[in-house]
C-alpha atoms as a PDB file:
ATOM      1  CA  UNK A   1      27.539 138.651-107.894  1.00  0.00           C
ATOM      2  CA  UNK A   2      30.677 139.062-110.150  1.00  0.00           C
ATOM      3  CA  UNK A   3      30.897 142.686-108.733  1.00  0.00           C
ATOM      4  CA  UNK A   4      30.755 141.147-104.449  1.00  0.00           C
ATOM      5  CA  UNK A   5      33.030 138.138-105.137  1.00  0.00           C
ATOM      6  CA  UNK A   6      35.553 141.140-106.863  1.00  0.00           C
ATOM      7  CA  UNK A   7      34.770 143.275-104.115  1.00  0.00           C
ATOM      8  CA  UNK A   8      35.316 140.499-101.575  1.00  0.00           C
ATOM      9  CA  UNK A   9      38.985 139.752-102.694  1.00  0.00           C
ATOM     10  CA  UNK A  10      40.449 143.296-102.939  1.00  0.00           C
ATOM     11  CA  UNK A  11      39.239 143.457 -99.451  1.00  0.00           C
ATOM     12  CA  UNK A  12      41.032 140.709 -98.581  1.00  0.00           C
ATOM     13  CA  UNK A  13      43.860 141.726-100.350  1.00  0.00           C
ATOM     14  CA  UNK A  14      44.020 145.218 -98.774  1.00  0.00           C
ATOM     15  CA  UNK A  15      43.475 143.414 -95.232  1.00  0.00           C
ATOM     16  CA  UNK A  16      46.236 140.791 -95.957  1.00  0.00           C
ATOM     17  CA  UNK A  17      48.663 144.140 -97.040  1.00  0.00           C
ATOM     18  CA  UNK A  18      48.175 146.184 -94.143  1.00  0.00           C
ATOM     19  CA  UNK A  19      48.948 143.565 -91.646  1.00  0.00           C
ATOM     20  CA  UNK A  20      51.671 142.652 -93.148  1.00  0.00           C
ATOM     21  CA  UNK A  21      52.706 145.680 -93.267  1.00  0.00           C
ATOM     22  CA  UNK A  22      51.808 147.053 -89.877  1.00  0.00           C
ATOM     23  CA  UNK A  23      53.084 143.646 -88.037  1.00  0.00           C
ATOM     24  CA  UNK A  24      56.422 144.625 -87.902  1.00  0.00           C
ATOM     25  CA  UNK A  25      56.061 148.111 -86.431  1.00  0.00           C
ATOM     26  CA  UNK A  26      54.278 146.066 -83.688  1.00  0.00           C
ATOM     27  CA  UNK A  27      56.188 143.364 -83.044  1.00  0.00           C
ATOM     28  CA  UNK A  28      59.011 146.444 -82.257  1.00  0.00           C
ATOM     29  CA  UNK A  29      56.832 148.653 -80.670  1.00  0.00           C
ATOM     30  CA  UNK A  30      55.969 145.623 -78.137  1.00  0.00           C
ATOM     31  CA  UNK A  31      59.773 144.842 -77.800  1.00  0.00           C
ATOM     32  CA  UNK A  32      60.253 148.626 -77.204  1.00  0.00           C
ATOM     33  CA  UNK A  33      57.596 148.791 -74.457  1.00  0.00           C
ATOM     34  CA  UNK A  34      58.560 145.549 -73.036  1.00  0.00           C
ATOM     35  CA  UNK A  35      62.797 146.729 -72.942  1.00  0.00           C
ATOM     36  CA  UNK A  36      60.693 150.193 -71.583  1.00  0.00           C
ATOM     37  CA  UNK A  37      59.461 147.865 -69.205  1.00  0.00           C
ATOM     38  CA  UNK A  38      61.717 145.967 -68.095  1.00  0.00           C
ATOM     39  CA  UNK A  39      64.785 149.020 -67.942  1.00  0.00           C
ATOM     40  CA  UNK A  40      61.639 151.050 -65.690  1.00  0.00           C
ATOM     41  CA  UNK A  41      61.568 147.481 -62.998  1.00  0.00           C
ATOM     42  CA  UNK A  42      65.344 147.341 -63.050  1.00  0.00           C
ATOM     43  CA  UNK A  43      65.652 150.926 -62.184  1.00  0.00           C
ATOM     44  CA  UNK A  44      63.068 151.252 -59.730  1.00  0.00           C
ATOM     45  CA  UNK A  45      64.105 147.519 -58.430  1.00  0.00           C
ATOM     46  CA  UNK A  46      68.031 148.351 -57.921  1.00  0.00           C
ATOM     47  CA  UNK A  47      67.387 151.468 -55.219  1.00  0.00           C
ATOM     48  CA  UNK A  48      63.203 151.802 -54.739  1.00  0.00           C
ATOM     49  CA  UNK A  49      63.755 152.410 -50.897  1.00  0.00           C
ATOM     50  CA  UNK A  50      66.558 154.990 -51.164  1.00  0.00           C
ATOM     51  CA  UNK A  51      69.772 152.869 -49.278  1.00  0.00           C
ATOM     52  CA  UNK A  52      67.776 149.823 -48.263  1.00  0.00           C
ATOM     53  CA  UNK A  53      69.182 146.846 -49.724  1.00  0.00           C
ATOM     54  CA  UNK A  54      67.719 144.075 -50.284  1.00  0.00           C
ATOM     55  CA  UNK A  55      69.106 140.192 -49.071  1.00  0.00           C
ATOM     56  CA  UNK A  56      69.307 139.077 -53.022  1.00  0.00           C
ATOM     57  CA  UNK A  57      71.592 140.159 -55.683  1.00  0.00           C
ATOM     58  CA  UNK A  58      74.121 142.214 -53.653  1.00  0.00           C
ATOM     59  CA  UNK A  59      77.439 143.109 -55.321  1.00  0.00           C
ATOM     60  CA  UNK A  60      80.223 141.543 -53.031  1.00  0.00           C
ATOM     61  CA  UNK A  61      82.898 143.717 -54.729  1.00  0.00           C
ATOM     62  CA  UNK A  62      80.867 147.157 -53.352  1.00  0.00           C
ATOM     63  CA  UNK A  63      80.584 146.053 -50.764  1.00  0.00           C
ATOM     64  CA  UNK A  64      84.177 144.795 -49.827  1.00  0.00           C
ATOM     65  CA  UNK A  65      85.347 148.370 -51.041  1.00  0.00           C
ATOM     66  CA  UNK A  66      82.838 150.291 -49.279  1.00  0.00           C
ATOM     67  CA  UNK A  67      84.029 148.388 -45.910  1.00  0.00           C
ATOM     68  CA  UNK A  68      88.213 148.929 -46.951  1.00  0.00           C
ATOM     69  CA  UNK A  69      86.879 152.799 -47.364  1.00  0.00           C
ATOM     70  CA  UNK A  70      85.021 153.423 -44.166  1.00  0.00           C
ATOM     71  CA  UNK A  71      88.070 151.783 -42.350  1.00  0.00           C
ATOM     72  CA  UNK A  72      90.385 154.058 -44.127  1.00  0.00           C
ATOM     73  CA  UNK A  73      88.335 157.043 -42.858  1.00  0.00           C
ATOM     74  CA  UNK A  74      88.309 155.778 -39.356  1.00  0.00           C
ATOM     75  CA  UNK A  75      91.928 154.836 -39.421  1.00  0.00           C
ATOM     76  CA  UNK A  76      92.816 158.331 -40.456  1.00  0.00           C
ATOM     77  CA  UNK A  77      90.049 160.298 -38.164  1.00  0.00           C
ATOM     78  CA  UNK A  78      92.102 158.070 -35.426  1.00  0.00           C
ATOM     79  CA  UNK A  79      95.427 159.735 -36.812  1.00  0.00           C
ATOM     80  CA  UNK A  80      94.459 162.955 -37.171  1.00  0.00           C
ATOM     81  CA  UNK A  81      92.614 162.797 -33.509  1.00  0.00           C
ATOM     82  CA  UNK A  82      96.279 161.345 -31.735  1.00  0.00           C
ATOM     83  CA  UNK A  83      98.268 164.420 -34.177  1.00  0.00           C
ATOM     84  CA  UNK A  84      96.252 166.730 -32.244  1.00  0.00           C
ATOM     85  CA  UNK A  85      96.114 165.409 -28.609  1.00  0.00           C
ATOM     86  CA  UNK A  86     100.170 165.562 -29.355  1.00  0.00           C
ATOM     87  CA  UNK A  87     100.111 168.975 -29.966  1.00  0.00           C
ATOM     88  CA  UNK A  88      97.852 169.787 -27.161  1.00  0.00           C
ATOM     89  CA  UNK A  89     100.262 168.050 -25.490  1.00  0.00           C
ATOM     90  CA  UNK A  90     103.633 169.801 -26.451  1.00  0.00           C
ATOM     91  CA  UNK A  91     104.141 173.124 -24.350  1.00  0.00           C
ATOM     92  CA  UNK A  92     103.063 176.150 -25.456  1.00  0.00           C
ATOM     93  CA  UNK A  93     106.246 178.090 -27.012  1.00  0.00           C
ATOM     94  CA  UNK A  94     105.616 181.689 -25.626  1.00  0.00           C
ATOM     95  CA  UNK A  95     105.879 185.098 -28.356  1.00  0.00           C
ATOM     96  CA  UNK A  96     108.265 187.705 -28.610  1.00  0.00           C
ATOM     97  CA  UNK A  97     106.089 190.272 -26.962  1.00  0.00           C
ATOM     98  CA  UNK A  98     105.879 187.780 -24.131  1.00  0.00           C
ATOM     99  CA  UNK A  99     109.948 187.448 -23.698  1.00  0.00           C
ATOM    100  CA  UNK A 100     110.519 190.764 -24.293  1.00  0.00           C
ATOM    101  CA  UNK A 101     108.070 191.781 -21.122  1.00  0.00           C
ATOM    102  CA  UNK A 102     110.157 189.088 -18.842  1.00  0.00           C
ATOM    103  CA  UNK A 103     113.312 191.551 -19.879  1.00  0.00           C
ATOM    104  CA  UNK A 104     114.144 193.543 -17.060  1.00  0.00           C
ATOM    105  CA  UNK A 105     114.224 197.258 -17.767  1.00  0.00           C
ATOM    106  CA  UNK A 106     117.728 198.940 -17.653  1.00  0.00           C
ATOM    107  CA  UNK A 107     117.936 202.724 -16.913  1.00  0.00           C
ATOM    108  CA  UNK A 108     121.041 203.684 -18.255  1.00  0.00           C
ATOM    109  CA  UNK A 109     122.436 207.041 -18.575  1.00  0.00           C
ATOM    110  CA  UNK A 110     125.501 207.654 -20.915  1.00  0.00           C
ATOM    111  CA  UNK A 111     126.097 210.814 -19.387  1.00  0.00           C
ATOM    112  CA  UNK A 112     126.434 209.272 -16.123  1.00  0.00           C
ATOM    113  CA  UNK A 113     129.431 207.530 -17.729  1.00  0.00           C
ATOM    114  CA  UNK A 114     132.600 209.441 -16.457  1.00  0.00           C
ATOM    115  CA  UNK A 115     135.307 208.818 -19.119  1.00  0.00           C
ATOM    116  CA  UNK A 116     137.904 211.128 -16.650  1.00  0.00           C
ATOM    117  CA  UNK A 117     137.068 208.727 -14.064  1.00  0.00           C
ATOM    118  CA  UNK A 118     138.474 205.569 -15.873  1.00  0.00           C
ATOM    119  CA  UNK A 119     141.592 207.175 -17.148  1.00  0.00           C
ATOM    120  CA  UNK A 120     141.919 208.268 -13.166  1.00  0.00           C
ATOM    121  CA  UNK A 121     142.116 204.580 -12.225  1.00  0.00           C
ATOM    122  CA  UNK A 122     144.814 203.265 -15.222  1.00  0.00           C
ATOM    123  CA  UNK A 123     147.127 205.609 -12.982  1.00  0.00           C
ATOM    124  CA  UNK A 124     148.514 204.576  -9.564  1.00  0.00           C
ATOM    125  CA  UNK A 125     147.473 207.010  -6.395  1.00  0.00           C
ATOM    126  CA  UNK A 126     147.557 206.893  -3.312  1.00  0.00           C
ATOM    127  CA  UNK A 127     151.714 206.302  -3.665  1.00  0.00           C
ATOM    128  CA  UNK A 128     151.402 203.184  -4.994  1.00  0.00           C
ATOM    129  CA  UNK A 129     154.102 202.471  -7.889  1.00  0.00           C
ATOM    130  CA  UNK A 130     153.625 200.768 -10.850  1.00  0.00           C
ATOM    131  CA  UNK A 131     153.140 197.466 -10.221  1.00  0.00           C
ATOM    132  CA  UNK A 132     151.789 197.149  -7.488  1.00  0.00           C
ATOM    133  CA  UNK A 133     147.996 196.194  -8.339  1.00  0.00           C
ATOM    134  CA  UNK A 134     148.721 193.620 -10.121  1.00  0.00           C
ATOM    135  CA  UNK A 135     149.557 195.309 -13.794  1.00  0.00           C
ATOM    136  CA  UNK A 136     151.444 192.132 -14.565  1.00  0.00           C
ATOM    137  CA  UNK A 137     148.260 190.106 -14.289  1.00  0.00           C
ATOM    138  CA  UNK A 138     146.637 192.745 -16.935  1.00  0.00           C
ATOM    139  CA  UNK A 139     149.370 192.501 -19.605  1.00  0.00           C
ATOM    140  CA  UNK A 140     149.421 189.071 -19.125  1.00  0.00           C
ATOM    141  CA  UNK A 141     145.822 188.862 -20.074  1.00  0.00           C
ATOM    142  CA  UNK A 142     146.240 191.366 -22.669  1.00  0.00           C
ATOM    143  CA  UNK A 143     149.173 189.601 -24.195  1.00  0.00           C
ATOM    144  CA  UNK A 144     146.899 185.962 -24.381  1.00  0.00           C
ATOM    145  CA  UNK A 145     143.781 187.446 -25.987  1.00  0.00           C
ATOM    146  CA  UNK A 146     145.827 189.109 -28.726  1.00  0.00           C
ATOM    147  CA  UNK A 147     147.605 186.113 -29.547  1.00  0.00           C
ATOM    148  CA  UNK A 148     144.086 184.382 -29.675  1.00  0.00           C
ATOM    149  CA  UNK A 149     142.557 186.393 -31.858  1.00  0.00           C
ATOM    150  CA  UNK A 150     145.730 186.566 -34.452  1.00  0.00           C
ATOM    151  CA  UNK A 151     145.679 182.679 -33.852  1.00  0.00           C
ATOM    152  CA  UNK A 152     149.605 182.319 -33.015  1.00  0.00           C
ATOM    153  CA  UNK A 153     152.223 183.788 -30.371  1.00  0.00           C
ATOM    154  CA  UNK A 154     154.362 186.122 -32.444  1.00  0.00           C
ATOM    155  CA  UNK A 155     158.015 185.320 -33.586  1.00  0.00           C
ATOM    156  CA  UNK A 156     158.226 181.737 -31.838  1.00  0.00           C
ATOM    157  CA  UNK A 157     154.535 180.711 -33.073  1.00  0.00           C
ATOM    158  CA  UNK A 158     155.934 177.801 -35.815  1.00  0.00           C
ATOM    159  CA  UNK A 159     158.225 176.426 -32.935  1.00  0.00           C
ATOM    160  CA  UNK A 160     155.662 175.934 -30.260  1.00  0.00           C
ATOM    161  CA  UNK A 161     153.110 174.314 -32.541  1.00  0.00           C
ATOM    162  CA  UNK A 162     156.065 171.605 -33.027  1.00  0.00           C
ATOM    163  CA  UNK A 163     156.487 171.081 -29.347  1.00  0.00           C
ATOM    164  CA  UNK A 164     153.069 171.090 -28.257  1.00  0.00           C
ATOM    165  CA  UNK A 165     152.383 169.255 -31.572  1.00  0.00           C
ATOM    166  CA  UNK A 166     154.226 166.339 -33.072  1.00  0.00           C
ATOM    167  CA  UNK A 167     156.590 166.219 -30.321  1.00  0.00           C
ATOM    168  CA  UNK A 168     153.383 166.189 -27.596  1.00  0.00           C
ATOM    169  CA  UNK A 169     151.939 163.554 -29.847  1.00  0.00           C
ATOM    170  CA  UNK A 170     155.224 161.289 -30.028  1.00  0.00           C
ATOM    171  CA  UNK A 171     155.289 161.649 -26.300  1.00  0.00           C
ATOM    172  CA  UNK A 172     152.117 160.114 -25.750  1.00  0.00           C
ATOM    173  CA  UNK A 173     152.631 157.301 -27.760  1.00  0.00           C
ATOM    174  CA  UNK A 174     156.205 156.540 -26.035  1.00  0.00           C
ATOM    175  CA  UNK A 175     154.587 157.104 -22.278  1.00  0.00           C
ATOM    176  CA  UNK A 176     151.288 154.560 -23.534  1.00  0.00           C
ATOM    177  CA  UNK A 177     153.511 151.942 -25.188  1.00  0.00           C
ATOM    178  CA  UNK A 178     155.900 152.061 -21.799  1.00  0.00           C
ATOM    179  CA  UNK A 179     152.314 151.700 -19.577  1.00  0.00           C
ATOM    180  CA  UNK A 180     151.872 148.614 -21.708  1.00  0.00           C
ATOM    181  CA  UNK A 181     155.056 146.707 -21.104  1.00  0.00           C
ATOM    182  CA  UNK A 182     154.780 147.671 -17.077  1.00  0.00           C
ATOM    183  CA  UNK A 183     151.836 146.558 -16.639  1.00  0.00           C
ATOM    184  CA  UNK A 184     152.260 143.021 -18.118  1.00  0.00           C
ATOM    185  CA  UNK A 185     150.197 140.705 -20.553  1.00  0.00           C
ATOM    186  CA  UNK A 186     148.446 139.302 -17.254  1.00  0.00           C
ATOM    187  CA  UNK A 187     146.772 142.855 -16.259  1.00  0.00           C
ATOM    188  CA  UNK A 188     145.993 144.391 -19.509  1.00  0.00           C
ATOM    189  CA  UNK A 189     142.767 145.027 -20.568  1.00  0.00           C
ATOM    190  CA  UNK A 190     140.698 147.842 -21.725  1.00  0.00           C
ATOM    191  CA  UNK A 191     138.058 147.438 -19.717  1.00  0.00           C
ATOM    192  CA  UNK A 192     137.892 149.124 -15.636  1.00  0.00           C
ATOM    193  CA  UNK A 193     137.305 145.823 -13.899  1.00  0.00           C
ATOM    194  CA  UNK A 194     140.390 143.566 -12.882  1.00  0.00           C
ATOM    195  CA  UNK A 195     140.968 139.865 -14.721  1.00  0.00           C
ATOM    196  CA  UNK A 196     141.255 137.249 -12.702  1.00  0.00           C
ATOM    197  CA  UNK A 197     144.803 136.979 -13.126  1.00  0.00           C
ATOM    198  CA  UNK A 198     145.549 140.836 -12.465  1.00  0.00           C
ATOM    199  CA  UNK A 199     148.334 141.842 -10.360  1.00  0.00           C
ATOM    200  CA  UNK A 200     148.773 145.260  -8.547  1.00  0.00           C
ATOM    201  CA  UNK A 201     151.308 147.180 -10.430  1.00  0.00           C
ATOM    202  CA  UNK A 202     153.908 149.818  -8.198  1.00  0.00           C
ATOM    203  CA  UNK A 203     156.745 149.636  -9.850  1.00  0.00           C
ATOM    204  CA  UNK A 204     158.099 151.639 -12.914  1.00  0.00           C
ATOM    205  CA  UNK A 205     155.995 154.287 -14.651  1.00  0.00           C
ATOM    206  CA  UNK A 206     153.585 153.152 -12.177  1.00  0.00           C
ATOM    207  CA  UNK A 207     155.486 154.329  -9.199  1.00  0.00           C
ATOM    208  CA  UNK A 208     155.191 157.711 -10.394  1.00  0.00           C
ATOM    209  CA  UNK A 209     151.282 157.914 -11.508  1.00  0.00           C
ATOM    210  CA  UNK A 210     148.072 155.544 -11.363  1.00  0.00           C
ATOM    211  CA  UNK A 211     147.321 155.835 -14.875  1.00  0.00           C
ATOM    212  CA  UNK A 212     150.155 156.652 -17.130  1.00  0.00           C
ATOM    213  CA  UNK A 213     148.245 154.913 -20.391  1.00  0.00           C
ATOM    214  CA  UNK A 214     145.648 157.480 -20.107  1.00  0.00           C
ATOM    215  CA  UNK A 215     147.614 160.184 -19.620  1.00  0.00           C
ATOM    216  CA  UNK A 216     149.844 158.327 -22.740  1.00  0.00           C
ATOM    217  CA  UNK A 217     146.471 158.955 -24.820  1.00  0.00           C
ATOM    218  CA  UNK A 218     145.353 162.187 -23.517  1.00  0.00           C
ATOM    219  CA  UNK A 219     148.760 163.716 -24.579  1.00  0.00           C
ATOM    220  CA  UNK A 220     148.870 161.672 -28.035  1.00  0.00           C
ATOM    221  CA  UNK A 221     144.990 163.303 -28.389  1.00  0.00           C
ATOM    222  CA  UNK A 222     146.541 167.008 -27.488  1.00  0.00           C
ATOM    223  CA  UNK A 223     148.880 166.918 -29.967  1.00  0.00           C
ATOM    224  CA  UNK A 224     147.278 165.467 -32.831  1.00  0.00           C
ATOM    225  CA  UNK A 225     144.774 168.243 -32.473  1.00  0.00           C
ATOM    226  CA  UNK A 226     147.632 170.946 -32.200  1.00  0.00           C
ATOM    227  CA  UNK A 227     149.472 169.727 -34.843  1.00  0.00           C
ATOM    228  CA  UNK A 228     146.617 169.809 -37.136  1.00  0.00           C
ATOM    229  CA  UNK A 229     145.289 173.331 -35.726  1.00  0.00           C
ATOM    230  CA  UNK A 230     142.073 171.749 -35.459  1.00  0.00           C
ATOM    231  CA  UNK A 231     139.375 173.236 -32.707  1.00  0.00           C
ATOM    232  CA  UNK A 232     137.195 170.019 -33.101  1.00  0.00           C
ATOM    233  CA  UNK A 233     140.125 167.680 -32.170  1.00  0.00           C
ATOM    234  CA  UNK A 234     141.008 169.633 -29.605  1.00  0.00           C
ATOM    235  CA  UNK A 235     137.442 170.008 -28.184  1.00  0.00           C
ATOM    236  CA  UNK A 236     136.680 166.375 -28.465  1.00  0.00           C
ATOM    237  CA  UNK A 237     139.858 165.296 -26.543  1.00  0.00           C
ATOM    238  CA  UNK A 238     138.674 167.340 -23.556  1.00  0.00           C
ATOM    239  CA  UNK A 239     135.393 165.456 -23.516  1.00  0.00           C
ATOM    240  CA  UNK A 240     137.710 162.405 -23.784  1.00  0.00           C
ATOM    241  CA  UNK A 241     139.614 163.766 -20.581  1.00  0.00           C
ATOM    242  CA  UNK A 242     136.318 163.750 -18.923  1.00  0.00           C
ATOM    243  CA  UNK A 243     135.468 160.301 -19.867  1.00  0.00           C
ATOM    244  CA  UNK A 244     138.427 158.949 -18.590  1.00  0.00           C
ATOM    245  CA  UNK A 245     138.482 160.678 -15.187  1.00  0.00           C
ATOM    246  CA  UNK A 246     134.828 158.676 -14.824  1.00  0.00           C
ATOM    247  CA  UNK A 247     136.323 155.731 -16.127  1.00  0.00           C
ATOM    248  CA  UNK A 248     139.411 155.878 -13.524  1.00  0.00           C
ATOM    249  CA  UNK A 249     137.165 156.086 -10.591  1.00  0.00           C
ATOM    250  CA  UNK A 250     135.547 153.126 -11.784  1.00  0.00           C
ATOM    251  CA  UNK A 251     138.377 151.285 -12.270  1.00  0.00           C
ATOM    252  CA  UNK A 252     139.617 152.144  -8.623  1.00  0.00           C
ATOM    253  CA  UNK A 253     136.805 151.244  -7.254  1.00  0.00           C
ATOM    254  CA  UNK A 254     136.966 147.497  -8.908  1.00  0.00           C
ATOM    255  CA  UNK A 255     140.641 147.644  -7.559  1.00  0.00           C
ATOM    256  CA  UNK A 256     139.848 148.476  -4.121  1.00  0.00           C
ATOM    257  CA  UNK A 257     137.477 145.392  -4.571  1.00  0.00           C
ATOM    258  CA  UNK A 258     140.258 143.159  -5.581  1.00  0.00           C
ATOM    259  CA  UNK A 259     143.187 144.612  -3.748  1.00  0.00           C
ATOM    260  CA  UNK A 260     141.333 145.928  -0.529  1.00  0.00           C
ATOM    261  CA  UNK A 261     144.450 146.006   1.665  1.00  0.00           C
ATOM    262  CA  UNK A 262     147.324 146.861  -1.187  1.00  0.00           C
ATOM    263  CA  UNK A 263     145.634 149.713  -2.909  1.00  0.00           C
ATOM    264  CA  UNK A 264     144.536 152.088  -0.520  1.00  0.00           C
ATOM    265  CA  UNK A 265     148.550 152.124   0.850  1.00  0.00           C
ATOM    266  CA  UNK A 266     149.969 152.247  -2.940  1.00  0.00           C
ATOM    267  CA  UNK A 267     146.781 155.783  -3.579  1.00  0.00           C
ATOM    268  CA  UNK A 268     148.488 156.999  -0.508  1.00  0.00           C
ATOM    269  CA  UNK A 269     152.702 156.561  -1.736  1.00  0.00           C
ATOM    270  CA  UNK A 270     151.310 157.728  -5.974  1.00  0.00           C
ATOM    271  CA  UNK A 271     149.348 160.455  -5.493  1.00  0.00           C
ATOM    272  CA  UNK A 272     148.372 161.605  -8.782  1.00  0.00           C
ATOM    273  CA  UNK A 273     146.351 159.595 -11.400  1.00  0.00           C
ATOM    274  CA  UNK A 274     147.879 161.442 -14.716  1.00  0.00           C
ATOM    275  CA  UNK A 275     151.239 163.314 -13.586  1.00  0.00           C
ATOM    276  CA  UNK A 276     154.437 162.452 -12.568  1.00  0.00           C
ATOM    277  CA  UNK A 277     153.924 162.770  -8.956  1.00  0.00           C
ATOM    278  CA  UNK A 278     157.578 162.674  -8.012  1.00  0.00           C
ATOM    279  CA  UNK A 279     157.614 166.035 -10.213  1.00  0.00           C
ATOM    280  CA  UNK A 280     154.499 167.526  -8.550  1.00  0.00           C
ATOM    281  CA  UNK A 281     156.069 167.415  -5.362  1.00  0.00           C
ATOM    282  CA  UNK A 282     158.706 169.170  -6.674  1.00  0.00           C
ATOM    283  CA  UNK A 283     156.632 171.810  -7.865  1.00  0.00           C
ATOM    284  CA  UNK A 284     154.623 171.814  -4.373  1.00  0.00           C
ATOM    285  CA  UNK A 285     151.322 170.976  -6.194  1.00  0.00           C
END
């Protein structure tokens, strides 16, 4: 009986000991398959029909930036689609082998090319003299493109860039300011139509041309540009000489409008716009 009762207890005792021992290796190994569990349901929860989503739980932040994305793609398709209609658009810019077949072919000879013959026709024949085909034209031509291309006329160079220069240039100014004073406080303006207070002008510098301030400016233009032995200046005042040849037709025709019976008499006794006309005449021009 001792022996059972003894028997009995260490029993117990090795019962109680292994489950307390083993209890914590289950309680984990149940959290473990539960967290195994539960990470297996979120997985297969979050995408278990591929891109199906479901109506609960969606991120709001995805899907804002998947929307800002696909319009960004569709934005730029749209770009890219208008870039290439443009160029499809634009004429097609043809290649060298192209231009070169629009170049007409030129059969020439050099041995057809009679040296004797040229040097034949420097000399007069026929009993023409010298001077009588128009050599004087020639040297005159000759003479201009050499002093082109050394940029001055030899010996008196210095002395005509000061007349056609400064003094050109001081001209202009004197011939605008006098255009100012004869035409009066009551007609100037720089604009092509009349004022209402405009009075036809005959008399003075305007006896002799229609527009002496513009050809005041155009001269003060030539010489500033001589002077300074700029090409720019120079080109740029002839554009300005076109400009105002358009803008003195307009400004005729606003006079006709305002002076219908006056100005057609006074185009007929000043016949130039920009020159003296009293000097033209002269000259038979």
């Amino acid at each position: 009986m001792k022996t059972s009762c003894s028997n009995l207890v260490l029993l117990s005792f090795v019962v109680h000991s292994a489950t307390a021992f083993l209890a914590p290796a289950s309680q984990s190994s149940m959290v473990q398959t539960s967290q195994q569990s539960s990470s297996f349901t979120s997985v297969h929860m979050k995408s278990p029909f591929g891109n199906l989503k479901f109506p609960f739980g969606e991120d709001e932040e995805a899907k804002k930036a998947a929307e800002e994305a696909a319009a960004k793609a569709a934005a730029e398709a749209a770009a890219e689609e208008a870039r290439q209609a443009r160029l499809a658009a634009l004429p097609k810019v043809p290649s060298v082998d192209e231009l070169l077949s629009k170049v007409p072919a030129v059969d020439f000879d050099i041995s057809d090319f009679d040296i004797d013959s040229v040097v034949e026709n420097l000399t007069p024949s026929n009993g023409a003299s010298f001077g009588e085909r128009g050599e004087a034209y020639f040297a005159a031509q000759a003479a201009l493109v050499l002093c082109i291309f050394i940029g001055t006329v030899p010996f008196v160079g210095e002395s005509l860039n000061f007349v056609f220069g400064p003094i050109t240039a001081l001209g202009g100014l004197a011939l605008a300011a006098l255009s100012v004073v004869d035409l009066g406080s009551d007609s100037l303006s720089p604009f092509p139509a009349a004022t209402e207070s405009s009075t036809l002008k005959n008399t003075g510098i305007y006896a002799e041309m229609r527009h002496p301030m513009y050809s005041g400016l155009m001269m003060t233009m030539l010489g500033l540009s001589i002077a300074t032995d700029s090409a720019s200046r120079l080109l740029l005042t002839i554009v300005l000489g076109v400009l105002l040849e358009v803008k003195s037709e307009k400004e005729e025709a606003f006079l006709l409008e305002t002076f219908p019976d006056e100005y057609p008499a006074y185009k007929e006794q000043v016949t130039n716009k920009f020159f003296p006309t009293t000097i033209t005449n002269e000259l038979g021009l």
